[in-house]
PDB file of N, CA and C in Angstrom:
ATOM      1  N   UNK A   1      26.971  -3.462 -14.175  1.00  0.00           N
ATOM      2  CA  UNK A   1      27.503  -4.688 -14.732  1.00  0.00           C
ATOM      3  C   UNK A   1      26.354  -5.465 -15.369  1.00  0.00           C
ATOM      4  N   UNK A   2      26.412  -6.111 -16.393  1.00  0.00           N
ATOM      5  CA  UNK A   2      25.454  -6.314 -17.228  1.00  0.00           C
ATOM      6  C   UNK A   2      24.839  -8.028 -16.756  1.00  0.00           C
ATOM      7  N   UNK A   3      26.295  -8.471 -15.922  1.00  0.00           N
ATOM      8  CA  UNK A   3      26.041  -9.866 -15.175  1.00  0.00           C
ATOM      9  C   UNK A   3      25.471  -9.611 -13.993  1.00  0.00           C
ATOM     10  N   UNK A   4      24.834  -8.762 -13.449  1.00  0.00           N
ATOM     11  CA  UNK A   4      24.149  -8.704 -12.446  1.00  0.00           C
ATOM     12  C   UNK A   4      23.019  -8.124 -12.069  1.00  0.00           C
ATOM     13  N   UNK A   5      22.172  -7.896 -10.745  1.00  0.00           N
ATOM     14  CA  UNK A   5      20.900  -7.207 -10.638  1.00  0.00           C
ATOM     15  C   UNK A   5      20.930  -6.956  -9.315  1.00  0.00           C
ATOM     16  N   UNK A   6      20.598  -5.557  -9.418  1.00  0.00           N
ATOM     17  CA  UNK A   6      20.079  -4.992  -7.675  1.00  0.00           C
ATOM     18  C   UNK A   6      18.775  -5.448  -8.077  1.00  0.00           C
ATOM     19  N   UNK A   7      17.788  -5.703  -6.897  1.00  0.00           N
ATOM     20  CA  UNK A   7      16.205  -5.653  -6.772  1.00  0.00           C
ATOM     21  C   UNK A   7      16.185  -5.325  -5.582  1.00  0.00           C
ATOM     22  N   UNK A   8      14.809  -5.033  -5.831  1.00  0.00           N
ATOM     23  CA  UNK A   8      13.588  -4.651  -4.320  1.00  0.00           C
ATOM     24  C   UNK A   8      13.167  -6.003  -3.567  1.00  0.00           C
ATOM     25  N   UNK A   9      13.193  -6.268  -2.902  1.00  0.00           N
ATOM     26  CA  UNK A   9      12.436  -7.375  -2.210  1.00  0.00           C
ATOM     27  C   UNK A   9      12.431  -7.405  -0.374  1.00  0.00           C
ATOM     28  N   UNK A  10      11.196  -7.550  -0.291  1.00  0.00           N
ATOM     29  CA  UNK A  10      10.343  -7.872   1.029  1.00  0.00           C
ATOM     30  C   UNK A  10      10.926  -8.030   2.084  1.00  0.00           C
ATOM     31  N   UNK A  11      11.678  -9.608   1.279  1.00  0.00           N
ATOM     32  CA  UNK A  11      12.383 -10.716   2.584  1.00  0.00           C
ATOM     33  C   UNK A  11      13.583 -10.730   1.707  1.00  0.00           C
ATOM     34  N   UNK A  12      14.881 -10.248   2.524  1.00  0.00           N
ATOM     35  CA  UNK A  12      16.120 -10.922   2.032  1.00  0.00           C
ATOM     36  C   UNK A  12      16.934 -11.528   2.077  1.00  0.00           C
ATOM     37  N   UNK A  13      17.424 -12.274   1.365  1.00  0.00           N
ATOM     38  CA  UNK A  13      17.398 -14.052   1.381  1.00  0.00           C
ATOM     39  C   UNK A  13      19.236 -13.575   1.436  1.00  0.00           C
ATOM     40  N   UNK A  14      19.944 -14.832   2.435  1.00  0.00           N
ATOM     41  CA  UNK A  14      20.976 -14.775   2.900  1.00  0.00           C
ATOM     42  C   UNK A  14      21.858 -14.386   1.913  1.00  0.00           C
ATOM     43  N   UNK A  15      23.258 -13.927   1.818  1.00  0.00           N
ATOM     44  CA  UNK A  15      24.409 -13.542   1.079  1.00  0.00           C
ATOM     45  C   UNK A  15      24.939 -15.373   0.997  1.00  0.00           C
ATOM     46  N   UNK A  16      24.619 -15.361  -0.590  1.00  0.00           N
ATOM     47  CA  UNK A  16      25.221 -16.693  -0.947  1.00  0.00           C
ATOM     48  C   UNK A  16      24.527 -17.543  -1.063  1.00  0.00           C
ATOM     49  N   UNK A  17      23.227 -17.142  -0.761  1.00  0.00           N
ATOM     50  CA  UNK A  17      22.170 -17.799  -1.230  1.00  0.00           C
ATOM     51  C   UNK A  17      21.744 -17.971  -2.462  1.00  0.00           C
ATOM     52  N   UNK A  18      20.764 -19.262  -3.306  1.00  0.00           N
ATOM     53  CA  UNK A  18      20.499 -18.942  -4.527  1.00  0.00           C
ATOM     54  C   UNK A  18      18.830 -18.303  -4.777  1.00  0.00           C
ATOM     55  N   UNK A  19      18.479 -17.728  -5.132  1.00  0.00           N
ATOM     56  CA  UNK A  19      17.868 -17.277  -6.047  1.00  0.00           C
ATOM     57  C   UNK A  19      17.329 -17.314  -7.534  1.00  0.00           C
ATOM     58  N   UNK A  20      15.637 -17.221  -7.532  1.00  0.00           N
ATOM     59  CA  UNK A  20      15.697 -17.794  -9.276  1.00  0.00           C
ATOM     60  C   UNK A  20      14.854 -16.104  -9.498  1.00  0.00           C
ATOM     61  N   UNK A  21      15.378 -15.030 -10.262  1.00  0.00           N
ATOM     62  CA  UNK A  21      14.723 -14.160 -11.009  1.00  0.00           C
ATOM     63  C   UNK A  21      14.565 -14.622 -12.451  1.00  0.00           C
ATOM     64  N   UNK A  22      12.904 -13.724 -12.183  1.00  0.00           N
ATOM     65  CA  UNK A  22      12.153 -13.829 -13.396  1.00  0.00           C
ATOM     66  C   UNK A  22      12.032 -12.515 -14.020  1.00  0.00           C
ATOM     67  N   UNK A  23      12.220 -12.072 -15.424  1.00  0.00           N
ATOM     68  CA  UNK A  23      11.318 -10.508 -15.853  1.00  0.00           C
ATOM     69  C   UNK A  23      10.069 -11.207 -16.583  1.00  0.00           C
ATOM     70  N   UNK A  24       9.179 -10.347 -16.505  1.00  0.00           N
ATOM     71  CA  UNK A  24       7.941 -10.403 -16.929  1.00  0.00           C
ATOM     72  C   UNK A  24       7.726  -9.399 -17.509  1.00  0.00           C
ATOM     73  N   UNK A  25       6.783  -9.259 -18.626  1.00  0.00           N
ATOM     74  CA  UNK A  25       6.359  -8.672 -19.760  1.00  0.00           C
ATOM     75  C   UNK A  25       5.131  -8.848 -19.971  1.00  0.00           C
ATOM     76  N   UNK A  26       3.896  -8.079 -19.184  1.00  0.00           N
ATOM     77  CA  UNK A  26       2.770  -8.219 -19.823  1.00  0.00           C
ATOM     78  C   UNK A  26       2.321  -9.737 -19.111  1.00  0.00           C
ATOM     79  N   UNK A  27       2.553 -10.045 -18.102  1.00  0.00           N
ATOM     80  CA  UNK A  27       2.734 -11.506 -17.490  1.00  0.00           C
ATOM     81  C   UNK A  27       3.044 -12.969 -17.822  1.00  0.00           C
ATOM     82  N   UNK A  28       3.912 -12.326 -19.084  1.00  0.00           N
ATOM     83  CA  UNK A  28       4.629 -14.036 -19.606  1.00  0.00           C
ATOM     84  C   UNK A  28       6.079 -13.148 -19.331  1.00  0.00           C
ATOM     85  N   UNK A  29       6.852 -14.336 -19.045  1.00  0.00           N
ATOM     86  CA  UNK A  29       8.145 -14.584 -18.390  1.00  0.00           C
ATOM     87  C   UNK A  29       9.308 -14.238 -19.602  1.00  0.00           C
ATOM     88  N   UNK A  30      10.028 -13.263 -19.798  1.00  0.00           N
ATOM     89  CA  UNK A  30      10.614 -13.463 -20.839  1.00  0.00           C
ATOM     90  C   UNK A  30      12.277 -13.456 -20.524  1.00  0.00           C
ATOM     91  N   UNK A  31      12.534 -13.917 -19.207  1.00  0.00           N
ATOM     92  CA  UNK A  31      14.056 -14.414 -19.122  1.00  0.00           C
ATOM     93  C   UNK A  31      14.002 -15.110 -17.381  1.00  0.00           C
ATOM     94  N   UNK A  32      14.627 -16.368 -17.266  1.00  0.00           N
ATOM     95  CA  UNK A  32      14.123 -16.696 -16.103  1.00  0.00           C
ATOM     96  C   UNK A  32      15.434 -17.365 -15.729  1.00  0.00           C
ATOM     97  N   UNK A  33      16.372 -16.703 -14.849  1.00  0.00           N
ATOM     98  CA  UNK A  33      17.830 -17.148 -14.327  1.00  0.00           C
ATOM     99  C   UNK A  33      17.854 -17.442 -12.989  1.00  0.00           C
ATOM    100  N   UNK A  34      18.884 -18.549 -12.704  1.00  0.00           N
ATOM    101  CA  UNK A  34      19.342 -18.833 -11.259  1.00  0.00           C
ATOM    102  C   UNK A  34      20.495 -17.498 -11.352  1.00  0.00           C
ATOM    103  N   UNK A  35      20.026 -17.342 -10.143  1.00  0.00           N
ATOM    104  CA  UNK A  35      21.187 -16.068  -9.356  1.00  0.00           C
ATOM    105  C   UNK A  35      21.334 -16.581  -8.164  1.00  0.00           C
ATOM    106  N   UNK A  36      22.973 -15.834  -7.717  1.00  0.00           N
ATOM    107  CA  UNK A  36      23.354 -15.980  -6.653  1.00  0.00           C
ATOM    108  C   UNK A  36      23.215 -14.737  -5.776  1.00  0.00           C
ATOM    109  N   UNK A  37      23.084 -14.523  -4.571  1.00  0.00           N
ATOM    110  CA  UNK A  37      23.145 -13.319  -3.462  1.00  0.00           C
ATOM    111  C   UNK A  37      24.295 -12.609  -3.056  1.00  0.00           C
ATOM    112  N   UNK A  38      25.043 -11.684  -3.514  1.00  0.00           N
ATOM    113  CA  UNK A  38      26.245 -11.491  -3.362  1.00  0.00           C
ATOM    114  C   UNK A  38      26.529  -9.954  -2.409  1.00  0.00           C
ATOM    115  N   UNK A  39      25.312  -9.650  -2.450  1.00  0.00           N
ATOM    116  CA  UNK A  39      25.738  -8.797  -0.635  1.00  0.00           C
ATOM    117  C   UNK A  39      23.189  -8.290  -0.765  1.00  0.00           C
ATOM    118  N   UNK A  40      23.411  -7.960   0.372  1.00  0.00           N
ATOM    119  CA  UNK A  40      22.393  -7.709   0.776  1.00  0.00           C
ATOM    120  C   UNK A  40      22.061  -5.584   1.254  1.00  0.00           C
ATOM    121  N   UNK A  41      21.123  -4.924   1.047  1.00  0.00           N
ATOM    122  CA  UNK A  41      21.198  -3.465   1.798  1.00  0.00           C
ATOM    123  C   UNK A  41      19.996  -3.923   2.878  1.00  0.00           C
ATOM    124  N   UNK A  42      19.976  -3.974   4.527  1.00  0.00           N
ATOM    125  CA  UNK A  42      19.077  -3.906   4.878  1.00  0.00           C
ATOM    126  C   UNK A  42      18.226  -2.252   5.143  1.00  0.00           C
ATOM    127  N   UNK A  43      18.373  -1.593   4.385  1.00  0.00           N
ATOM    128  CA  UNK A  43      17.309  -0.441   4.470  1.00  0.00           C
ATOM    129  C   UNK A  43      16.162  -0.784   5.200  1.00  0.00           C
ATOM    130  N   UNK A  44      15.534  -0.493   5.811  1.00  0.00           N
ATOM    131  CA  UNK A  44      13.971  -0.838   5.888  1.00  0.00           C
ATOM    132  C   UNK A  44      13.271   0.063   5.399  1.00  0.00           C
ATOM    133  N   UNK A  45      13.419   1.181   4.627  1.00  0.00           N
ATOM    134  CA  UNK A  45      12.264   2.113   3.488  1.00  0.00           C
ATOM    135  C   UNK A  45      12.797   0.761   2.127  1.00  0.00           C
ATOM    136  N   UNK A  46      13.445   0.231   1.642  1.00  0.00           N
ATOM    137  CA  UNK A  46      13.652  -0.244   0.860  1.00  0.00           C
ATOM    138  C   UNK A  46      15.435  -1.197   0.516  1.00  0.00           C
ATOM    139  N   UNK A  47      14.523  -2.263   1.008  1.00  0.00           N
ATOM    140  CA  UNK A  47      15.686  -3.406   0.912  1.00  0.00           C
ATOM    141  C   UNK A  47      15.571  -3.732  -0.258  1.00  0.00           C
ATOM    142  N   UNK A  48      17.337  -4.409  -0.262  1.00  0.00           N
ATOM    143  CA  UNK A  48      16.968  -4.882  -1.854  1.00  0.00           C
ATOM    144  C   UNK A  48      19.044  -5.600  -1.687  1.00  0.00           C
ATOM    145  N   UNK A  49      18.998  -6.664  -3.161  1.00  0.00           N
ATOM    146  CA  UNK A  49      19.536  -7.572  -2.760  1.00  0.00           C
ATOM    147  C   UNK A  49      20.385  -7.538  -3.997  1.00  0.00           C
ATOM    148  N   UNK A  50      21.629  -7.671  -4.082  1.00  0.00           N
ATOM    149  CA  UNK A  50      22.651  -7.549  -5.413  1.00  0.00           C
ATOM    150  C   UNK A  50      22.825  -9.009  -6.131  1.00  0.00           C
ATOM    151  N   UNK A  51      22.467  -9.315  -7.102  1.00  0.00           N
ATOM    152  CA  UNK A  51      22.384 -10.586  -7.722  1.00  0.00           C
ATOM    153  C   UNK A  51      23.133 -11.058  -8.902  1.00  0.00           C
ATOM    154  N   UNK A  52      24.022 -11.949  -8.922  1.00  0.00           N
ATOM    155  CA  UNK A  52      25.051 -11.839 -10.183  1.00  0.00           C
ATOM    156  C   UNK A  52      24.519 -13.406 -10.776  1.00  0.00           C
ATOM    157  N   UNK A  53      23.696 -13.484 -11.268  1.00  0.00           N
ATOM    158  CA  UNK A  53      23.808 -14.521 -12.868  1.00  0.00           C
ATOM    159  C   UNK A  53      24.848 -15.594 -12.983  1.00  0.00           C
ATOM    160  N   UNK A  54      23.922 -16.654 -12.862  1.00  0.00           N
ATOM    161  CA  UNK A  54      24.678 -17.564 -13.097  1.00  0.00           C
ATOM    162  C   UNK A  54      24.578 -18.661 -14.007  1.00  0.00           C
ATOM    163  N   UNK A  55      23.364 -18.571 -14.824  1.00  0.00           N
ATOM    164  CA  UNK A  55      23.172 -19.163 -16.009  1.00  0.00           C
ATOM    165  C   UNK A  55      22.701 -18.452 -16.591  1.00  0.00           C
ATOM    166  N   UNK A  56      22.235 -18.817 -18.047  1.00  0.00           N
ATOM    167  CA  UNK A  56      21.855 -17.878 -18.877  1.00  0.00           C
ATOM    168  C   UNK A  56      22.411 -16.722 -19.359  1.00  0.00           C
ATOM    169  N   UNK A  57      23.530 -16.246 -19.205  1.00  0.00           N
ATOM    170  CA  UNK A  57      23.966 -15.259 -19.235  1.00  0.00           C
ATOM    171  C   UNK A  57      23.950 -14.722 -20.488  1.00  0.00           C
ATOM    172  N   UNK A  58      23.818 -14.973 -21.129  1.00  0.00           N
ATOM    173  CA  UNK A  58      23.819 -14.495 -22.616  1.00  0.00           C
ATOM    174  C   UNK A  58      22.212 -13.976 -23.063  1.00  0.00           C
ATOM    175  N   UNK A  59      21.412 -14.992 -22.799  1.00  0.00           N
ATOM    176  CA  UNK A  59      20.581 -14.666 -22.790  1.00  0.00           C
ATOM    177  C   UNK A  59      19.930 -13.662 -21.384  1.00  0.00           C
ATOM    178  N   UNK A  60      20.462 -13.481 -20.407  1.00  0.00           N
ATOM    179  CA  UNK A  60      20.249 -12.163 -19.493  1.00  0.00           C
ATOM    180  C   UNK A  60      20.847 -11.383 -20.186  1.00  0.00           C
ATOM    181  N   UNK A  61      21.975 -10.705 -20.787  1.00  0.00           N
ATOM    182  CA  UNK A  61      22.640  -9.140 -21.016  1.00  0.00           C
ATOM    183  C   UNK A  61      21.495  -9.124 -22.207  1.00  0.00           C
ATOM    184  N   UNK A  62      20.908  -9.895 -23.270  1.00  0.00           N
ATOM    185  CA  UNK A  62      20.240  -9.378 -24.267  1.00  0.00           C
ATOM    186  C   UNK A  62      19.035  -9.288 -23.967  1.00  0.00           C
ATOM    187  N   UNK A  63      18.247 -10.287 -23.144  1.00  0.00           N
ATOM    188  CA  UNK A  63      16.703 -10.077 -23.087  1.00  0.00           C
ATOM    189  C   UNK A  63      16.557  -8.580 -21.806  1.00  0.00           C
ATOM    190  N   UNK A  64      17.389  -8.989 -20.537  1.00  0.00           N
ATOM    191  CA  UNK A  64      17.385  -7.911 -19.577  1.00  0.00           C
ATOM    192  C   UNK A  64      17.628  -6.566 -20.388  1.00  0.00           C
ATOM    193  N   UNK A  65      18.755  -6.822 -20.716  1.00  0.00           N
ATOM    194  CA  UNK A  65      19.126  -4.863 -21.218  1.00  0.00           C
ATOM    195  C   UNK A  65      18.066  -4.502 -21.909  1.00  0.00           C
ATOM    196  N   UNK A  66      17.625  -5.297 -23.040  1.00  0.00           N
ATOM    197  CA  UNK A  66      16.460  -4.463 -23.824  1.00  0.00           C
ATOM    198  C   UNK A  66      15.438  -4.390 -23.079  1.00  0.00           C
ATOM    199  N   UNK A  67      14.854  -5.264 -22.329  1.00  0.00           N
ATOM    200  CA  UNK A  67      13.567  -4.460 -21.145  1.00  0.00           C
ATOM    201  C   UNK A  67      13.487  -3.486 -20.491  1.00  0.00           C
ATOM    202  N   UNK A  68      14.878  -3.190 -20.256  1.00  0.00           N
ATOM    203  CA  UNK A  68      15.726  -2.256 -18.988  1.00  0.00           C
ATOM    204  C   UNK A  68      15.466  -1.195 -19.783  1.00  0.00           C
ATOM    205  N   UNK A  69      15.401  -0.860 -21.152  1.00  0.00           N
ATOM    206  CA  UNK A  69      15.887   0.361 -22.321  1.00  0.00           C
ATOM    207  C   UNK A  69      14.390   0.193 -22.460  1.00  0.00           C
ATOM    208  N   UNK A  70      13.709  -0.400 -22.886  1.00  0.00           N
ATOM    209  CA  UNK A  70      12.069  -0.196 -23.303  1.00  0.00           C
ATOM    210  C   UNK A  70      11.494   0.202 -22.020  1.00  0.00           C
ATOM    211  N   UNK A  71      11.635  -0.137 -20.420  1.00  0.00           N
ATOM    212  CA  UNK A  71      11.277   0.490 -19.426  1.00  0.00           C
ATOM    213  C   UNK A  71      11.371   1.684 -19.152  1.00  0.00           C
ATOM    214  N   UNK A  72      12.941   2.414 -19.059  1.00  0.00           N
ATOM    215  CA  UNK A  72      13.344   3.267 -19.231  1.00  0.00           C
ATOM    216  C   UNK A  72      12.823   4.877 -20.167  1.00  0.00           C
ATOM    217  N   UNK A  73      12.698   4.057 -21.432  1.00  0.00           N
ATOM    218  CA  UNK A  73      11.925   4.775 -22.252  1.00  0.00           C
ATOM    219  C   UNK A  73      10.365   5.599 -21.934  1.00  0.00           C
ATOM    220  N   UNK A  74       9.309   3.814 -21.987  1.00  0.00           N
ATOM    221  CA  UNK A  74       8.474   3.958 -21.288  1.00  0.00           C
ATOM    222  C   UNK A  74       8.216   5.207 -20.351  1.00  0.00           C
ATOM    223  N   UNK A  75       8.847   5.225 -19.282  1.00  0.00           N
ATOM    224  CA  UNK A  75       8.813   5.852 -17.860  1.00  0.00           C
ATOM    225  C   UNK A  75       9.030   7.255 -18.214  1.00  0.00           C
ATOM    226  N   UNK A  76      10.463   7.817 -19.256  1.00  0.00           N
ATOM    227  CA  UNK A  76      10.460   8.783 -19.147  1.00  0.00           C
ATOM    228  C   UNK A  76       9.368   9.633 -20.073  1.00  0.00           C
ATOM    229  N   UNK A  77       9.077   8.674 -21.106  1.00  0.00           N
ATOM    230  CA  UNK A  77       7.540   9.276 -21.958  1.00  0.00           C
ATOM    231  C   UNK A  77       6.720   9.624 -20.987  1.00  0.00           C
ATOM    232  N   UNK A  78       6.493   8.515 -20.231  1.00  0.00           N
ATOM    233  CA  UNK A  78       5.047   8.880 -19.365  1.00  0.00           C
ATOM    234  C   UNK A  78       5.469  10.155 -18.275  1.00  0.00           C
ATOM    235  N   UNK A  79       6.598  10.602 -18.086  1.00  0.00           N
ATOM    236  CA  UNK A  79       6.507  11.067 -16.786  1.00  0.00           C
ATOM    237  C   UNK A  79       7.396  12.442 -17.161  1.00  0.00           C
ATOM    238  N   UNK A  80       7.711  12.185 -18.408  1.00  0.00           N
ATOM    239  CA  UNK A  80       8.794  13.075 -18.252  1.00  0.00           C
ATOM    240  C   UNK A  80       8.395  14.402 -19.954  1.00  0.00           C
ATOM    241  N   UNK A  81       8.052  13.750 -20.706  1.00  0.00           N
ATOM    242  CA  UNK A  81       8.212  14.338 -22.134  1.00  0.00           C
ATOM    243  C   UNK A  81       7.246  15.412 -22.470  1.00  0.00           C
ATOM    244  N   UNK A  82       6.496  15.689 -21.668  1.00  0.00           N
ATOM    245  CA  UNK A  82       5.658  17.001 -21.647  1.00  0.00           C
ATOM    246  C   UNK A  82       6.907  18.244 -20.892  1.00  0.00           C
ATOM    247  N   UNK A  83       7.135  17.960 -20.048  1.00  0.00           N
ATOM    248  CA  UNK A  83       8.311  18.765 -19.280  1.00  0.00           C
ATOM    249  C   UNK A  83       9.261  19.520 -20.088  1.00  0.00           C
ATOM    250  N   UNK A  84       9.995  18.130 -20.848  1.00  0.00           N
ATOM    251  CA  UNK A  84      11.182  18.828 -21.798  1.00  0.00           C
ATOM    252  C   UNK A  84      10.233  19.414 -23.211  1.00  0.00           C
ATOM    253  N   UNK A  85       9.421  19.263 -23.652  1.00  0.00           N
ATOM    254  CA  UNK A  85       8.912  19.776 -24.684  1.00  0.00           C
ATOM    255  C   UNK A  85       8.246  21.469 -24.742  1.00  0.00           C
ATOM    256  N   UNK A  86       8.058  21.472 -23.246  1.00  0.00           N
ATOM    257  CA  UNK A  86       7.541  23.092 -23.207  1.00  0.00           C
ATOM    258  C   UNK A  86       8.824  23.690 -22.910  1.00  0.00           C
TER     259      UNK A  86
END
């Protein structure tokens, strides 16, 4: 869903709680939304917390998705494009 975000995080902050995510780029901020907590995984190899957008939204589906697609990219160049090429 393009209104929302799983993440990784440490400490996880109650269901219904708010939340402010940031993406970063090179360490300037290039989309910075209040989110809400709308369920929690306590894993302990890796917790992480489901987050649905609550402002900005317009500007989250366009700045997020294209980071998400330039990351994506990124990752599979670096990790992946020697593999499929031989």
């Amino acid at each position: 869903m393009r209104t929302s975000a799983l993440v990784n995080l440490e400490t996880l902050p109650p269901v219904g709680s708010e939340v402010r995510l940031r993406i970063m780029e090179e360490n300037k901020t290039i989309v910075d939304v209040t989110t809400q907590v709308i369920r929690v995984e306590r894993d302990p190899s890796k917790p992480m917390a489901a987050l649905t957008i609550l402002e900005n939204v317009k500007k989250w589906k366009n700045t997020a998705m294209t980071a998400a697609q330039k990351w994506v990219t990124r990752h599979w160049q670096l990790n992946y494009e020697e593999e499929w090429v031989n």
